[in-house]
C-alpha atoms as a PDB file:
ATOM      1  CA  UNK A   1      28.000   1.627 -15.775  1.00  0.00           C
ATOM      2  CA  UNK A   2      24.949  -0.802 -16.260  1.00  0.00           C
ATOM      3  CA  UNK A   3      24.656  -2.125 -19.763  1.00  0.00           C
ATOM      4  CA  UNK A   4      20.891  -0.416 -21.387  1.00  0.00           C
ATOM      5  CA  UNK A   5      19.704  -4.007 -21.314  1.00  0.00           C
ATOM      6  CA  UNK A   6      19.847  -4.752 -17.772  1.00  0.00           C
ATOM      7  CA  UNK A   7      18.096  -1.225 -17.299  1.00  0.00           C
ATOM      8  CA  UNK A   8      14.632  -1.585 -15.753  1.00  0.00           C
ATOM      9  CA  UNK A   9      12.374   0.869 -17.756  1.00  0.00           C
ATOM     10  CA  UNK A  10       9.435   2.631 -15.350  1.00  0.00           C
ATOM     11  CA  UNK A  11       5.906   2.663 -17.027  1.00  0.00           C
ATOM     12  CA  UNK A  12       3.262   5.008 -15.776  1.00  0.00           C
ATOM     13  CA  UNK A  13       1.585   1.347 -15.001  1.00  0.00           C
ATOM     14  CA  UNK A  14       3.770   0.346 -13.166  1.00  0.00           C
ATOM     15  CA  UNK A  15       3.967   3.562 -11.181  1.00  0.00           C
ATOM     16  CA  UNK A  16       0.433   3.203 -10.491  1.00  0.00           C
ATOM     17  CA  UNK A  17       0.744  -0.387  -9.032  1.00  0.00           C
ATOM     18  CA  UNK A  18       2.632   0.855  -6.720  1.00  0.00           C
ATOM     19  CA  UNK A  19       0.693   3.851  -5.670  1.00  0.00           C
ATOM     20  CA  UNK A  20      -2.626   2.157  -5.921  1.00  0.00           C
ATOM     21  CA  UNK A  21      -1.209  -0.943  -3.528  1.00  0.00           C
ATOM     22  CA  UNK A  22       0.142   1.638  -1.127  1.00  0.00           C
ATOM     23  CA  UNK A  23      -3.174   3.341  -1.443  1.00  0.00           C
ATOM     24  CA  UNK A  24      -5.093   0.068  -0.692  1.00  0.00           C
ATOM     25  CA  UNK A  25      -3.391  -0.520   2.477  1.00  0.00           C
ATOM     26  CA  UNK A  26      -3.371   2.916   3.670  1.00  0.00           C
ATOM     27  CA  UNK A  27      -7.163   2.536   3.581  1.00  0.00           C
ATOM     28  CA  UNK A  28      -7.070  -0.830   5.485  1.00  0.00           C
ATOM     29  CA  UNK A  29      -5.355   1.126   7.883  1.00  0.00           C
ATOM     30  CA  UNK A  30      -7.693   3.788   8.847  1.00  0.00           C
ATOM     31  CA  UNK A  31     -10.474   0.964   8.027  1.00  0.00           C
ATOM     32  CA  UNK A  32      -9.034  -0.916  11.272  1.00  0.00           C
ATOM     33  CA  UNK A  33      -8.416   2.434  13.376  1.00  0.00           C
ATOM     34  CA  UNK A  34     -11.636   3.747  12.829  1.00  0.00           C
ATOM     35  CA  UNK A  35     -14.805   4.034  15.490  1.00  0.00           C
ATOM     36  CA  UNK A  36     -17.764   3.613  13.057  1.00  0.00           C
ATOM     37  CA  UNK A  37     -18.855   0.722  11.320  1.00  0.00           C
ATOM     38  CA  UNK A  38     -20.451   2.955   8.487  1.00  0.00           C
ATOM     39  CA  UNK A  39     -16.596   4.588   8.368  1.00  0.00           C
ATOM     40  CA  UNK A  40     -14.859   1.153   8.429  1.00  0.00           C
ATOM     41  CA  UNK A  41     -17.436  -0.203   5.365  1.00  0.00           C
ATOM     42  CA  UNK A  42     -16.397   2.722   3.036  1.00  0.00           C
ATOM     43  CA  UNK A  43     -12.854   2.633   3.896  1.00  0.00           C
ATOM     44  CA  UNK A  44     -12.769  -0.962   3.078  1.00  0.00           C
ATOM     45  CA  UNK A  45     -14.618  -0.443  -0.297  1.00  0.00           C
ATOM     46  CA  UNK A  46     -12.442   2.361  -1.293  1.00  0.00           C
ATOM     47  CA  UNK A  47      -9.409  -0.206  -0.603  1.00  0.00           C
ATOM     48  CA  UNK A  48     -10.996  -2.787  -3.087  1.00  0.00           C
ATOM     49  CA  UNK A  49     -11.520  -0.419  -5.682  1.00  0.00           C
ATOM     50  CA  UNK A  50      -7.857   0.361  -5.312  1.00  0.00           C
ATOM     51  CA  UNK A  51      -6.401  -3.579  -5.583  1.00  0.00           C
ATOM     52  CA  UNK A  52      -8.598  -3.234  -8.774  1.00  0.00           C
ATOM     53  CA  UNK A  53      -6.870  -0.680  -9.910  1.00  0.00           C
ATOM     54  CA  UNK A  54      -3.276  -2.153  -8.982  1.00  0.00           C
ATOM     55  CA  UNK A  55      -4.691  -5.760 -10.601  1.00  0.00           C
ATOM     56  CA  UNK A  56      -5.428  -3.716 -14.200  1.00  0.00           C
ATOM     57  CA  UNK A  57      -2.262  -2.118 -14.045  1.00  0.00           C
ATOM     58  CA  UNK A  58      -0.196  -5.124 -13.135  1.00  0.00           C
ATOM     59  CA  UNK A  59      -2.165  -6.900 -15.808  1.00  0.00           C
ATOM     60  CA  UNK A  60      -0.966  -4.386 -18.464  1.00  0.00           C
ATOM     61  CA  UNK A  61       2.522  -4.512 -17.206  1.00  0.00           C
ATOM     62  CA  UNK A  62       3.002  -8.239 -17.771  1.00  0.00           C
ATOM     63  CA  UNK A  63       1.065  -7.692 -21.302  1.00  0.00           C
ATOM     64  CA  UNK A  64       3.605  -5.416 -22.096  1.00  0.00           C
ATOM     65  CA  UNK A  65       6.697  -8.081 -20.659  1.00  0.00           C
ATOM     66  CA  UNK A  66       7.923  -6.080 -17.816  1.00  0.00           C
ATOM     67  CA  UNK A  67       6.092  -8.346 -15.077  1.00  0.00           C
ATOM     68  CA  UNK A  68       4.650  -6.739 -12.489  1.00  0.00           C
ATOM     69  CA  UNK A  69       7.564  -4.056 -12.468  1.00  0.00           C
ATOM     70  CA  UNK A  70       7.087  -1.086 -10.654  1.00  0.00           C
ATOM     71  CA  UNK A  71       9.310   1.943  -8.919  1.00  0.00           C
ATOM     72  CA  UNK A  72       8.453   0.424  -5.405  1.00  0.00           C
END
């Protein structure tokens, strides 16, 4: 059994810089499949505003000590 200190404790921020990096490069993905310019410009904003996202949360984790954890 793992002693409760060397338990890693999962925030919802660090959930969501997980999800919101995964999100980011799904997005880059279909940004670098896609046909249309138009499609690849959205594709690659919606990707920035998710890093964003993942940067606040990561932010908040290391505010609150855990640095950078997350579930991924």
């Amino acid at each position: 059994m793992t002693p409760r200190s060397r338990l890693r404790r999962i925030t919802l921020d660090g959930q969501l810089l997980g999800y919101w990096e995964r999100e980011a490069a799904r997005l880059e993905a279909l940004a670098a499949a896609t046909r249309f310019i138009w499609q690849r410009r959205r594709y690659l904003r919606k990707a920035e505003t998710a890093r964003s996202k993942a940067e606040l949360s990561r932010r908040r984790e290391a505010a609150r000590g855990n640095g950078g954890a997350s579930e991924t």
